[in-house]
Protein backbone atom coordinates (compact mmCIF):
# COMPACT_ATOMS: atom_id res chain seq x y z
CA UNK A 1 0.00 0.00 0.00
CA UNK A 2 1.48 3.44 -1.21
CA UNK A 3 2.04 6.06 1.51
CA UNK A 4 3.66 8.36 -0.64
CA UNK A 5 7.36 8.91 -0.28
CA UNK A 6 8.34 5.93 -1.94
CA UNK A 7 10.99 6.07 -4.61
CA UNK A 8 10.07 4.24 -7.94
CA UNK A 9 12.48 1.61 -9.16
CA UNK A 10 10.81 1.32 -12.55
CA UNK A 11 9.09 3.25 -14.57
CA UNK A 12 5.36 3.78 -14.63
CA UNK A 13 4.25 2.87 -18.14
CA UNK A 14 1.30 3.13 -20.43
CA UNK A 15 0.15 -0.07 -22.89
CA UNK A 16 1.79 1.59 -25.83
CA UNK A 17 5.18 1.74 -23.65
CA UNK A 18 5.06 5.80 -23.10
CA UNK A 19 6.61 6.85 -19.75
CA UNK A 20 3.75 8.43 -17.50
CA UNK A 21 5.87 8.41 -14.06
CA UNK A 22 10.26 8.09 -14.63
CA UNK A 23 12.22 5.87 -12.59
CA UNK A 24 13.49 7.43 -9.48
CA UNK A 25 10.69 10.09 -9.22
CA UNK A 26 9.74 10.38 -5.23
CA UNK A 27 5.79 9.35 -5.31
CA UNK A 28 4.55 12.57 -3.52
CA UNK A 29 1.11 11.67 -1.68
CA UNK A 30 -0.72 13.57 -4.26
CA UNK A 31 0.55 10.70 -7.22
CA UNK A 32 -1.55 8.37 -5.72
CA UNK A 33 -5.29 9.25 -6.53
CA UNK A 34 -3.63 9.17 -10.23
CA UNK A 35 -2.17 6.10 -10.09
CA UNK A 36 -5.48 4.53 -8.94
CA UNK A 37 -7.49 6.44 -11.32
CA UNK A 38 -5.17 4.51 -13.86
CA UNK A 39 -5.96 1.27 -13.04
CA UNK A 40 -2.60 0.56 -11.91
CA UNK A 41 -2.71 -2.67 -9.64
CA UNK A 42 1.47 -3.05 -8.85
CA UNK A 43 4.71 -0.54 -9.45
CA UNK A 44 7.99 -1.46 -7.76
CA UNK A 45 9.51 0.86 -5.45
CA UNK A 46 12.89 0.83 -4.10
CA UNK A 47 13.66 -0.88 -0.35
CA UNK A 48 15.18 1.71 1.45
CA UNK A 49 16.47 -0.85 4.08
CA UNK A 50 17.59 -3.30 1.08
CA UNK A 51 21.18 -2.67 2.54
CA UNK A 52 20.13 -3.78 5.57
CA UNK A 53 18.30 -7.43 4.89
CA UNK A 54 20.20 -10.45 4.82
CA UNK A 55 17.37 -13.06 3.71
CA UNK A 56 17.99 -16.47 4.04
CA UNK A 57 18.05 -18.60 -0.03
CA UNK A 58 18.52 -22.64 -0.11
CA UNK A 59 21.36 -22.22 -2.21
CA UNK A 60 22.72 -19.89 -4.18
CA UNK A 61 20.46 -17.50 -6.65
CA UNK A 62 22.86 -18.47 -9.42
CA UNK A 63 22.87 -21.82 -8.58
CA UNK A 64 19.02 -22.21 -8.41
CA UNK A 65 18.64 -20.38 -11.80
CA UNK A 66 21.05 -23.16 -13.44
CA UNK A 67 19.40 -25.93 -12.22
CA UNK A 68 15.87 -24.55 -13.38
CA UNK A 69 17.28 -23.40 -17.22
CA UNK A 70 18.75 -27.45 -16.58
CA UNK A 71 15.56 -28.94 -15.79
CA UNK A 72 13.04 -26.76 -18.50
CA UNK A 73 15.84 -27.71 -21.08
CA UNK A 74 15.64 -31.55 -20.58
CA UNK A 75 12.30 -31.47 -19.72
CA UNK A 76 11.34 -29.43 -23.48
CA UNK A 77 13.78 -32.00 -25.05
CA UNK A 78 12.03 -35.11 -23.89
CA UNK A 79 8.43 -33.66 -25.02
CA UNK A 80 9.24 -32.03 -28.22
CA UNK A 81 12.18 -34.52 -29.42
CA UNK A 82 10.24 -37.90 -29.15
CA UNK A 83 10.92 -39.10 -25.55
CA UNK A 84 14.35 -37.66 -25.29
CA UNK A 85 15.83 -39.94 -21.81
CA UNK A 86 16.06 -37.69 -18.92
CA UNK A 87 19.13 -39.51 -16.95
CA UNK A 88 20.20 -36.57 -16.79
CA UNK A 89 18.01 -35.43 -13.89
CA UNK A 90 20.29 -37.86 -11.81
CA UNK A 91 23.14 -35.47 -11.70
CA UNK A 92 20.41 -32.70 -10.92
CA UNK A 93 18.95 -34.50 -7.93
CA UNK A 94 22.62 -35.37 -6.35
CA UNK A 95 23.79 -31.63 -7.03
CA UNK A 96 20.55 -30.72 -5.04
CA UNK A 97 21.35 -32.96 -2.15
CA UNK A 98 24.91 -31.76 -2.26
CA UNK A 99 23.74 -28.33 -2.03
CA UNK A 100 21.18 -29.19 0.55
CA UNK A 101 23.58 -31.05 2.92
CA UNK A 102 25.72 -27.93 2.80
CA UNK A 103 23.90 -25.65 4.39
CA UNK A 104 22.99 -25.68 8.60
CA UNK A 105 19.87 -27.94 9.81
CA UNK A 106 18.03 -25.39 11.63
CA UNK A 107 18.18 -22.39 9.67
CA UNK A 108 15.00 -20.54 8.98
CA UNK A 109 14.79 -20.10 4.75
CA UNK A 110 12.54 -17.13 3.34
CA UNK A 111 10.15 -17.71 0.90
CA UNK A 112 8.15 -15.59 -0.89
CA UNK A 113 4.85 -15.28 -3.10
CA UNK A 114 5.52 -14.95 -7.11
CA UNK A 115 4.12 -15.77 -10.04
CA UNK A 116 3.25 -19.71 -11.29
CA UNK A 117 6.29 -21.01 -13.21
CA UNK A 118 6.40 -24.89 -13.78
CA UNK A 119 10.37 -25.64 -13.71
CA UNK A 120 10.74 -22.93 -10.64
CA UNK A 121 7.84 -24.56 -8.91
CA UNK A 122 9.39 -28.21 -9.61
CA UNK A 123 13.10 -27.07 -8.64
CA UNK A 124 11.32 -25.30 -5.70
CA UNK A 125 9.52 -27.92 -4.31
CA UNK A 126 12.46 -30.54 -4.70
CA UNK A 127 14.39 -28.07 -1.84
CA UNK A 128 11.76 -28.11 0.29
CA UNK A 129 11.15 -31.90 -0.02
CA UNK A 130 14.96 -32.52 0.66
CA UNK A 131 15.27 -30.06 3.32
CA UNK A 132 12.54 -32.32 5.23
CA UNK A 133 14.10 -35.26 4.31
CA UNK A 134 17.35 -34.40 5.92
CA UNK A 135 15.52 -32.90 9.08
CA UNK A 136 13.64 -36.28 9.28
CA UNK A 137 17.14 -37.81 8.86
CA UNK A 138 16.50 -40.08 6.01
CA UNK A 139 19.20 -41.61 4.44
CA UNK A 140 21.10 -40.47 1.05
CA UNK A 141 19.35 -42.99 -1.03
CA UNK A 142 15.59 -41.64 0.47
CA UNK A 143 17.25 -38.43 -0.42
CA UNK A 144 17.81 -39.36 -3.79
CA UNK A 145 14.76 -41.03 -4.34
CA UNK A 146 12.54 -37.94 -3.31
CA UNK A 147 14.79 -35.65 -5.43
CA UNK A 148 13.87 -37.63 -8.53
CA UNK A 149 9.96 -37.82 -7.84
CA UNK A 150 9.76 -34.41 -7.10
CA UNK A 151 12.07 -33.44 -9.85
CA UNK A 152 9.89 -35.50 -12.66
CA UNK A 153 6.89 -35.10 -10.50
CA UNK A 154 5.07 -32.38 -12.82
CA UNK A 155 6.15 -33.58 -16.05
CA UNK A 156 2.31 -34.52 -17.11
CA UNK A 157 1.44 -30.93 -16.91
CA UNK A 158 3.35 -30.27 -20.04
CA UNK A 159 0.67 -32.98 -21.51
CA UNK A 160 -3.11 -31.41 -20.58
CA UNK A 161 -4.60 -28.53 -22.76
CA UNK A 162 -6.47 -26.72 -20.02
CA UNK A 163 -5.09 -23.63 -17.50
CA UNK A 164 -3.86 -24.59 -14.16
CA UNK A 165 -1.98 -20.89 -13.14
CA UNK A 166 -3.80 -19.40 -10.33
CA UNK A 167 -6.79 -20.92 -11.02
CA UNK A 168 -9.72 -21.76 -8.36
CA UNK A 169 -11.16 -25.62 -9.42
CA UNK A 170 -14.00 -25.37 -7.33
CA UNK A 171 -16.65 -24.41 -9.55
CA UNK A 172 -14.19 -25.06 -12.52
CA UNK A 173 -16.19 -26.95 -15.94
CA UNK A 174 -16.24 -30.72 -14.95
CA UNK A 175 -14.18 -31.62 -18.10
CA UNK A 176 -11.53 -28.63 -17.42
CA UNK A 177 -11.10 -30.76 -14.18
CA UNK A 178 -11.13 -34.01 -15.30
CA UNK A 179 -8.93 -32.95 -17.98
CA UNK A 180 -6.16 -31.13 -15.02
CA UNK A 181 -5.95 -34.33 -12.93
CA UNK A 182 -5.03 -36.38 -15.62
CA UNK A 183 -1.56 -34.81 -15.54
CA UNK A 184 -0.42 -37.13 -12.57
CA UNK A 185 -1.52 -40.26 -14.94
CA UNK A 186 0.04 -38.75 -17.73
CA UNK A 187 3.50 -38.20 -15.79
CA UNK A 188 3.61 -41.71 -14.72
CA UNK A 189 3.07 -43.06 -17.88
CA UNK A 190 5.40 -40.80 -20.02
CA UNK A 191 8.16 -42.24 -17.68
CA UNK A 192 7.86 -45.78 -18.81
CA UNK A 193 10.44 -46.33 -20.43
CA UNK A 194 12.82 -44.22 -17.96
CA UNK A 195 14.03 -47.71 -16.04
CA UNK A 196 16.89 -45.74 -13.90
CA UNK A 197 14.15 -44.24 -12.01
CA UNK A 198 13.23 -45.31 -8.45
CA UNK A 199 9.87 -47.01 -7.88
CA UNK A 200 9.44 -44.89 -5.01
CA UNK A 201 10.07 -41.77 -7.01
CA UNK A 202 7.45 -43.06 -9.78
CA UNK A 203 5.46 -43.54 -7.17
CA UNK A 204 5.36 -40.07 -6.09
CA UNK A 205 4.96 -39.05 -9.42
CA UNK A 206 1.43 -41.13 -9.65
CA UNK A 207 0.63 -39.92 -6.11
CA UNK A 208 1.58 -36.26 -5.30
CA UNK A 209 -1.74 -35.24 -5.46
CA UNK A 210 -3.20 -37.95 -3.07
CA UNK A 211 -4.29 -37.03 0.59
CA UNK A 212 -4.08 -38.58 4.05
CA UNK A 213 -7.85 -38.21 4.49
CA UNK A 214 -8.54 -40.11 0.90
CA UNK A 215 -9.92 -36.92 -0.70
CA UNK A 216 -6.93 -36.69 -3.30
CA UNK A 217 -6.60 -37.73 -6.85
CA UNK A 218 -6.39 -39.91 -9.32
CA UNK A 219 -6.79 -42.81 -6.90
CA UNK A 220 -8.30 -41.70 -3.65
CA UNK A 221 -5.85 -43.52 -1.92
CA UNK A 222 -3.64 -43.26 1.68
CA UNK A 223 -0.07 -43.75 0.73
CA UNK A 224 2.01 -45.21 4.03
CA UNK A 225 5.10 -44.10 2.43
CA UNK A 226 7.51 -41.89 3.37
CA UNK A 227 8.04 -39.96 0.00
CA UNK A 228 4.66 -39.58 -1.25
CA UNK A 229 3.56 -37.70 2.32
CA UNK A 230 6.68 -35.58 1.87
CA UNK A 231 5.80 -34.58 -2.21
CA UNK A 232 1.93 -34.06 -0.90
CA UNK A 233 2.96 -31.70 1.42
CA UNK A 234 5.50 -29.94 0.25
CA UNK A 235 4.33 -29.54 -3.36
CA UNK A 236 0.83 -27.96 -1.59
CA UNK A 237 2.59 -25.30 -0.09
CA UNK A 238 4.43 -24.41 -2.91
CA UNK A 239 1.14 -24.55 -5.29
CA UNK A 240 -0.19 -21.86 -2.74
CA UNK A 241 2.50 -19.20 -2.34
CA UNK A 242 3.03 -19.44 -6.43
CA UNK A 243 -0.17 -20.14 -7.63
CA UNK A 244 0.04 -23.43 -9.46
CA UNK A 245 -2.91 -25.50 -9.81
CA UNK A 246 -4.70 -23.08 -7.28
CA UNK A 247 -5.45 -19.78 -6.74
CA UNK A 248 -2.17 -18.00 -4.44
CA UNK A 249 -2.35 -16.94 -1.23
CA UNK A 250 0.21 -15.40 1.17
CA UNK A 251 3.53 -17.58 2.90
CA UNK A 252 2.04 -16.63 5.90
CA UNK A 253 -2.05 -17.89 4.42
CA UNK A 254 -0.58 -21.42 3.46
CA UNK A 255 0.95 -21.74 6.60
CA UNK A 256 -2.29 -21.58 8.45
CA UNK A 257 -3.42 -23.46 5.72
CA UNK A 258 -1.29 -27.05 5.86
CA UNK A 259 -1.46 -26.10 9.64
CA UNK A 260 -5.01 -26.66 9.66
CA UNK A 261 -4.91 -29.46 7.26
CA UNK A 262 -1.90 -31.47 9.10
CA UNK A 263 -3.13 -34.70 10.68
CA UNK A 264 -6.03 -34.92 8.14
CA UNK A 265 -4.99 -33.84 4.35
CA UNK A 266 -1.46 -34.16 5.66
CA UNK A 267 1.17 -36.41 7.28
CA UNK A 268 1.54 -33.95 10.68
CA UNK A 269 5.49 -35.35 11.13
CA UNK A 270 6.14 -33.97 7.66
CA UNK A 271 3.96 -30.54 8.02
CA UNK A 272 5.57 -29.93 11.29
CA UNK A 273 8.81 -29.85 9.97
CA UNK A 274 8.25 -28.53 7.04
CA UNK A 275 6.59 -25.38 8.74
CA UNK A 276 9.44 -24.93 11.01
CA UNK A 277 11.80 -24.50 8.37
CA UNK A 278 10.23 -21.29 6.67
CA UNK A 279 9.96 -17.97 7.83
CA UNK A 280 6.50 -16.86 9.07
CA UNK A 281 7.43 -13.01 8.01
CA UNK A 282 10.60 -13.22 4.98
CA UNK A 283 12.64 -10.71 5.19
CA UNK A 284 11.34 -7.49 3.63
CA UNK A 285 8.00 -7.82 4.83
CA UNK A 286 6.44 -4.55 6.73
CA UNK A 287 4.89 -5.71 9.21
CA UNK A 288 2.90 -4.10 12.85
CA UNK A 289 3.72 -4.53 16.50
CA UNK A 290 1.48 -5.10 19.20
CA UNK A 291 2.82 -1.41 20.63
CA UNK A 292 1.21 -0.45 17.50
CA UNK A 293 4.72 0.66 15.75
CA UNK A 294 5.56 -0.72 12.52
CA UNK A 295 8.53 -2.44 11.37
CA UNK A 296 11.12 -4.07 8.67
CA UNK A 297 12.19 -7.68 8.48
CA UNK A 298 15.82 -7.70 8.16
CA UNK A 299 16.79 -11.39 8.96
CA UNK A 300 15.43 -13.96 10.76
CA UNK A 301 16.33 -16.23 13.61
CA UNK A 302 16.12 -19.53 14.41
CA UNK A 303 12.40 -19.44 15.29
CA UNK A 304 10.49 -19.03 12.35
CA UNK A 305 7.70 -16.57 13.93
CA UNK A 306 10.00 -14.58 15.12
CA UNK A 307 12.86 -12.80 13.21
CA UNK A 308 15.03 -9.50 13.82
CA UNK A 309 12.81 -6.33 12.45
CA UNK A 310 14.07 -3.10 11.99
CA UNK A 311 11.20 -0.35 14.12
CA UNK A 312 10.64 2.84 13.19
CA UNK A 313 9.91 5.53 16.20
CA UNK A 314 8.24 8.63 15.97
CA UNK A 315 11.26 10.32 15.46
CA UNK A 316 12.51 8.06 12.44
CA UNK A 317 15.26 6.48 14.61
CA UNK A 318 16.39 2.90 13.18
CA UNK A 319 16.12 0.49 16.07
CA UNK A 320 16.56 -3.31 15.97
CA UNK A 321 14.30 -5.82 17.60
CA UNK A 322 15.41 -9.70 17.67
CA UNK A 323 11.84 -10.72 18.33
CA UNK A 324 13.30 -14.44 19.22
CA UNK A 325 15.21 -12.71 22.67
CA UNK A 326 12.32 -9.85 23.56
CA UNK A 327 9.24 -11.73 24.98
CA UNK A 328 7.68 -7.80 25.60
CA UNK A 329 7.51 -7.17 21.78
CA UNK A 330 5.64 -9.65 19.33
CA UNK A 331 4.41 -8.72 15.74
CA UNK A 332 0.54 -8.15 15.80
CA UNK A 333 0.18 -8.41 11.78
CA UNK A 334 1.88 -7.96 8.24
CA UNK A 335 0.73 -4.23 6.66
């Protein structure tokens, strides 16, 4: 929500690409009426305290973007070049558990809401499904195994004709639906012929859309094991913060979401420690204290509802709060 004061970080533009507002114009309290009136719905501004954050990544930025540009390039060649092998993603899921292993147990990773992209969604949901693995201490070959199925999991996506970005299903046309959760079926059997892939991974591949409670699809079916009640999960949350196959919501909506939903839709082991490895507020997020004052997420802790904010005082003084240490100061909501 503007406030005015805000610095813009690109420009404001119209559909024909003519500059109405420059880059680095200050966004008096007057500009935003106008912008409104416009029918502007987002602008980026710049972070004034961008210097300041220190957000927590699974790996590397650079290193994520490789491995997605690696997985939408096999994944193209295998559709459009008649069944092209995909071996490949062996090296893929071992450079992810590599990665994964490297970094420290308990630390608190930020996540945040963007737009539905099939190859970041698979590469993201393959961290998160790892990252409980290890924090459930499953051995390297589970590791492995779960890397592959959640790698491959989506691949039947690339195979159904109707929309699945941000899309509600609930009152969705009957054959729009049947037609979307044929993708798991499709996945499976597109993978056939792929014999260096783990029966537990195929599995997971057939099942990630299958709940606890028997309400999933295509099968309606419980699954005891281990990786298929890791995929569910984590491939749920991710759905919701990026909008994939569902509408999105906020990080901090989906939590209360597989929250609720643990014990019933979801395996509670796996939600619980999935949960406690991403940050309620990410760094960057404005957010209100129960004093009323508002504040900055600048890193977080290693309690993932409470991180280190940045407060502003009536006088504009910068003061840090490391919420995890202060039991007198607790954040009341995100603005």
């Amino acid at each position: 929500m503007l406030k005015g004061s805000e610095i813009l970080a690109e420009s404001l533009m119209t559909e024909k690409k003519e500059v109405i507002v420059p880059k680095g114009t200050v966004l008096r309290r007057e500009y935003i009426p106008l912008i409104h009136s416009l029918g502007i719905e987002a602008l980026t501004v710049e972070d004034p305290y961008e210097h300041l954050e220190k957000p927590n990544y699974f790996i590397n930025l650079s290193c994520m973007q490789s491995i997605i540009s690696q997985v939408k390039r096999l994944m193209e060649r295998h559709i459009y070049h008649a069944g092209k092998p995909l071996y490949e993603f062996e090296m893929i899921a071992n450079e992810i558990i590599k990665q994964m292993n490297a970094m420290p147990e308990s630390m608190v990773v930020d996540l945040y809401e963007r737009t539905p992209d099939l190859y970041e969604h698979t590469v993201m949901v393959t961290l998160l499904a790892v990252r409980v693995a290890r924090k459930l201490h499953l051995d390297q070959k589970k590791q492995y195994d779960i890397a592959v199925g959640c790698l491959l999991h989506d691949i039947g996506i690339r195979y159904i004709t109707t929309k699945y970005a941000d899309r509600e299903w609930k009152n969705a046309d009957s054959m729009d639906v049947f037609e979307f959760k044929k993708h798991t079926i499709l996945g499976y059997s597109a993978l056939e012929h792929e014999t260096w892939i783990p029966d537990s991974a195929r599995k997971m591949i057939l099942f990630h859309h299958e709940k606890q409670d028997r309400t999933g699809f295509p099968m309606r079916r419980k699954n005891p094991e281990i990786e298929c009640k890791i995929i569910q999960a984590c491939d749920a949350f991710d759905c919701g913060i990026c909008g994939m196959e569902c509408r999105r919501i906020s990080v901090q909506d989906m939590l209360e979401k597989i929250r609720k939903e643990s014990g019933t839709k979801f395996d509670s082991e796996v939600v619980n420690v999935l949960v406690s490895g991403i940050a309620h507020y990410p760094v960057g997020t404005t957010v209100k204290m129960d004093n009323q004052m508002e504040g900055i997420v600048i890193s977080q802790t290693d309690d993932p509802e409470n991180p280190v904010i940045m407060l502003l005082d009536t006088e504009r003084k910068n003061k840090k709060h490391n919420l995890m240490l202060e039991e007198n100061v607790s954040i009341l909501q995100v603005v």
